[in-house]
Protein backbone atom coordinates (compact mmCIF):
# COMPACT_ATOMS: atom_id res chain seq x y z
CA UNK A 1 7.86 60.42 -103.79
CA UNK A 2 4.66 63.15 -103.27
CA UNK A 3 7.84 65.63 -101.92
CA UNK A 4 10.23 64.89 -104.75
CA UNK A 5 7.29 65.78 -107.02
CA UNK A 6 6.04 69.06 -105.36
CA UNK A 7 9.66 69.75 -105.32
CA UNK A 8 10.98 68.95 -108.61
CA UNK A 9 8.01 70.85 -110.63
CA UNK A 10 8.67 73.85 -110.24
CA UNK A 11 12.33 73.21 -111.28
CA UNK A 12 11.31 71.28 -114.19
CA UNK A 13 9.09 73.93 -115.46
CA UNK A 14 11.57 76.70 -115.02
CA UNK A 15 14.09 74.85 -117.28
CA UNK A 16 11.37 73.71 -120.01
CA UNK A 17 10.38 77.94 -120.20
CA UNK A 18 13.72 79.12 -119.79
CA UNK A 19 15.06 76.72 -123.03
CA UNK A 20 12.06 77.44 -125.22
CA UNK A 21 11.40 80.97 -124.34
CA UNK A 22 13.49 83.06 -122.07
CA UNK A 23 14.26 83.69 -118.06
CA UNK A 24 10.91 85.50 -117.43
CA UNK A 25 8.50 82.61 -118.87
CA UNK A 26 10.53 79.50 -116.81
CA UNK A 27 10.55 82.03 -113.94
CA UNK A 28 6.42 82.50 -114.54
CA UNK A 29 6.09 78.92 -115.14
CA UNK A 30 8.08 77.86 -112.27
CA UNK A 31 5.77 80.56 -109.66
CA UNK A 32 2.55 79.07 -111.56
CA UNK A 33 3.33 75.63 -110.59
CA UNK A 34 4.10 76.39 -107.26
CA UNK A 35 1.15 78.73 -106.37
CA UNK A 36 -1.06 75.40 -107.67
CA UNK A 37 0.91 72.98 -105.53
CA UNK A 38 0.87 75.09 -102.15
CA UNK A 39 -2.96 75.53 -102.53
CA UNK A 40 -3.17 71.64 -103.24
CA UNK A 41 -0.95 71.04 -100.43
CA UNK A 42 -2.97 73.87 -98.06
CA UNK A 43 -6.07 71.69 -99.38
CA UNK A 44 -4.39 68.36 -98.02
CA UNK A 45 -4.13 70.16 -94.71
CA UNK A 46 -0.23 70.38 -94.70
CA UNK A 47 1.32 73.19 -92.04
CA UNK A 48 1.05 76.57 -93.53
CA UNK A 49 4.69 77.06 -92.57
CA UNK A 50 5.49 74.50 -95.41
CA UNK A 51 3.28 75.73 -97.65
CA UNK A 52 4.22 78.90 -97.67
CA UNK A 53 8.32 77.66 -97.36
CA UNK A 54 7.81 76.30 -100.84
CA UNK A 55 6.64 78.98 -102.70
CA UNK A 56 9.30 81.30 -100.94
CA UNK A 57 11.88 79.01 -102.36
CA UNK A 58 10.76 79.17 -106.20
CA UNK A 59 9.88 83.00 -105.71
CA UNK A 60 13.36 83.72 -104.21
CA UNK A 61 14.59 81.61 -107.00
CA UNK A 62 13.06 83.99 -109.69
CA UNK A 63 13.96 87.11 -107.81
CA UNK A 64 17.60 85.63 -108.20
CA UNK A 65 17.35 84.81 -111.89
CA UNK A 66 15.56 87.38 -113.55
CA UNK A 67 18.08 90.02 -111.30
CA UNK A 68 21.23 88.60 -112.53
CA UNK A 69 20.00 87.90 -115.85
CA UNK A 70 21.20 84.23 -116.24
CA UNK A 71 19.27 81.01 -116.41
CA UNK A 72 21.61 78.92 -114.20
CA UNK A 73 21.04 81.55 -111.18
CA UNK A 74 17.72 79.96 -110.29
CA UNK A 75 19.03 77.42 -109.31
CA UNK A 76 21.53 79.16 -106.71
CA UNK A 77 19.10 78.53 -103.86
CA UNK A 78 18.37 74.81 -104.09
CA UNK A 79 22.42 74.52 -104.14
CA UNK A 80 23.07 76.54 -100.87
CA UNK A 81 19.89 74.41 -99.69
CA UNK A 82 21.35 71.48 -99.95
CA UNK A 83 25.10 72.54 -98.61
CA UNK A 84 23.58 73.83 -95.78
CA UNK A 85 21.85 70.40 -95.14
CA UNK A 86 25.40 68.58 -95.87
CA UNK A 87 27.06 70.28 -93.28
CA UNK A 88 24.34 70.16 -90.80
């Protein structure tokens, strides 16, 4: 549940910004919630390694959006993610 959570925020936020504002606020949100999680989870005494996995993922996801200019881009990463783990 705790990993859903830390996982699914960032998301979350993204979308909420993204449909009230524009890319560059979900994109902000989405790296705000993610810089508080890791330092909660670096607090909890989780690997580093994960920590720092996490934010990668939402700032990579960003990157993406805010380069191609379309909402539905940030999400490119969590889909080649989890196609990567389907065929593994």
């Amino acid at each position: 549940m705790r990993h859903g959570i830390d996982g699914g925020v960032p998301f979350l936020l993204f979308f909420v910004g993204f449909q009230f504002h524009s890319i560059a606020i979900g994109c902000l949100a989405a790296l705000i919630a993610a810089a508080g999680l890791a330092i909660r989870r670096a607090k909890r005494g989780e690997p580093r390694v994960t920590v720092f996995l996490g934010v990668f993922a939402v700032a990579l996801s960003a990157t993406i959006a805010l380069s191609v200019g379309e909402g539905r881009s940030f999400f490119v990463t969590s889909l080649i993610a989890n196609a990567v783990g389907l065929l593994v």
